[in-house]
C-alpha atoms as a PDB file:
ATOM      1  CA  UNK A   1       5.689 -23.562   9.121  1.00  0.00           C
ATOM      2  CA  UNK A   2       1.948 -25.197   9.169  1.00  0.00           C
ATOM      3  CA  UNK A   3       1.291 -27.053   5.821  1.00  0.00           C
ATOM      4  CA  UNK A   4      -1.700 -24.587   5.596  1.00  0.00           C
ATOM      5  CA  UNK A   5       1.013 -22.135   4.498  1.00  0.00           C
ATOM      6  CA  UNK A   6       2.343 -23.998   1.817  1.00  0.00           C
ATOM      7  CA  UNK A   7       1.305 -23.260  -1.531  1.00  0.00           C
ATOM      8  CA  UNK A   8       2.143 -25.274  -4.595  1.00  0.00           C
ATOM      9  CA  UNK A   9       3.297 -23.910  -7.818  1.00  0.00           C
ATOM     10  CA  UNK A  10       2.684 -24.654 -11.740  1.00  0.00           C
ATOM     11  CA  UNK A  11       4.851 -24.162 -14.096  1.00  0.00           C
ATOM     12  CA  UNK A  12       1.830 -23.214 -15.876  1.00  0.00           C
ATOM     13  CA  UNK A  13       1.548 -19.206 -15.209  1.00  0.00           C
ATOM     14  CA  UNK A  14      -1.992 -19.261 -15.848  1.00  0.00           C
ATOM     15  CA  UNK A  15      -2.534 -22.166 -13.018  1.00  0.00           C
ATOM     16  CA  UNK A  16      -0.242 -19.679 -11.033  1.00  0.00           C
ATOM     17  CA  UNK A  17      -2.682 -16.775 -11.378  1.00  0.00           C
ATOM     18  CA  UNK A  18      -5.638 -19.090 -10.480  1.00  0.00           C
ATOM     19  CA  UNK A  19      -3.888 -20.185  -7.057  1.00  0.00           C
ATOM     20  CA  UNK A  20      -2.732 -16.973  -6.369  1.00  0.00           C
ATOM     21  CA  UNK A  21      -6.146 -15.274  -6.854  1.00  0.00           C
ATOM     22  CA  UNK A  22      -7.612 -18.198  -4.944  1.00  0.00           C
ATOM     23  CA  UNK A  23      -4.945 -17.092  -1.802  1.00  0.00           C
ATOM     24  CA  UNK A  24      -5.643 -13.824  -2.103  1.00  0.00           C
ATOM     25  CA  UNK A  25      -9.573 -13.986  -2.159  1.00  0.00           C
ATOM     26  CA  UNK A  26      -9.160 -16.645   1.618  1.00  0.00           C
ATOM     27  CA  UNK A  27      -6.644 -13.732   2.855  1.00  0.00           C
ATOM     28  CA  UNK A  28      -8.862 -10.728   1.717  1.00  0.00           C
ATOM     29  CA  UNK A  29     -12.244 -11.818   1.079  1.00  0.00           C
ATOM     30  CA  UNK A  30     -14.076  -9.435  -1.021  1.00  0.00           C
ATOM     31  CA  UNK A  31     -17.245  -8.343   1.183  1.00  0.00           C
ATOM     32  CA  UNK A  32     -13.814  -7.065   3.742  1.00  0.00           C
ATOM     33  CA  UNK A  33     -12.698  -5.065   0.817  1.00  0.00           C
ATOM     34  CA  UNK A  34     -15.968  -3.720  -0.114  1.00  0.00           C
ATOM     35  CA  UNK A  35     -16.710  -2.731   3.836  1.00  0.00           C
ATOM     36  CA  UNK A  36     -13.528  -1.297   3.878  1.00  0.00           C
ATOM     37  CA  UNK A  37     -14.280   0.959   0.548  1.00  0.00           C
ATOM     38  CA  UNK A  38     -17.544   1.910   2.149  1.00  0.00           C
ATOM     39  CA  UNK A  39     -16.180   3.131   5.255  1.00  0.00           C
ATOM     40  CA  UNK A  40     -13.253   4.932   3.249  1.00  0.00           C
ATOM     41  CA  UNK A  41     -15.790   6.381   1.126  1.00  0.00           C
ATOM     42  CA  UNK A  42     -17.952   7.837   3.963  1.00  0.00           C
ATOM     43  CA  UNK A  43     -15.237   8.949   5.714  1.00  0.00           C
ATOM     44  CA  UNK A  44     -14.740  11.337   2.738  1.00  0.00           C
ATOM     45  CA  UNK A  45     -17.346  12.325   2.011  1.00  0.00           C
ATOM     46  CA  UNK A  46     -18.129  13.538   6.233  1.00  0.00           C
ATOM     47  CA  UNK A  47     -14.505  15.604   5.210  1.00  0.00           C
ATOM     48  CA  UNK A  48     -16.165  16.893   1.606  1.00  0.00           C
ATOM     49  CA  UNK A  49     -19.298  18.159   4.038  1.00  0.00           C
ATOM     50  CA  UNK A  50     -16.862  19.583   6.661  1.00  0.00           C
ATOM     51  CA  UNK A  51     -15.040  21.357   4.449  1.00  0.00           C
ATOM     52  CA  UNK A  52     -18.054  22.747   2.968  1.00  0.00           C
ATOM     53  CA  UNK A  53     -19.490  23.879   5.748  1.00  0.00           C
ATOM     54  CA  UNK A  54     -16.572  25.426   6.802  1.00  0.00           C
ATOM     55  CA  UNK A  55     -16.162  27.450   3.261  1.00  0.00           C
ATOM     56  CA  UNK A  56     -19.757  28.550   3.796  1.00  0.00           C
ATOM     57  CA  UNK A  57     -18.813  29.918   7.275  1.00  0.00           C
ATOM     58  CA  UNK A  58     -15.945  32.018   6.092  1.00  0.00           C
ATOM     59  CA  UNK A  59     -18.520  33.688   3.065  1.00  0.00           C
END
């Protein structure tokens, strides 16, 4: 196991929460997270227009 792996741990919870946000924001940086909701949200919203169109071509 590397040493970059290694995480050290407060018996402080609060300190806990701080280095676990801290891990989580190197493993999953936010502007990821916020591509990711972009291209979730466009990707339905192309179904939401599919669908539409589709209604309108059964009227």
């Amino acid at each position: 196991m590397s040493s970059e792996n290694i995480v050290s741990y407060s018996k402080d919870s609060s300190d806990n929460d701080k280095l676990l946000d801290n891990e989580l924001s190197k493993a999953f940086p936010p502007e990821a997270e916020s591509e990711l909701g972009t291209s979730i949200a466009d990707e339905l919203l192309r179904t939401e227009e599919d669908l539409a169109a589709k209604f309108e071509d059964c009227s």
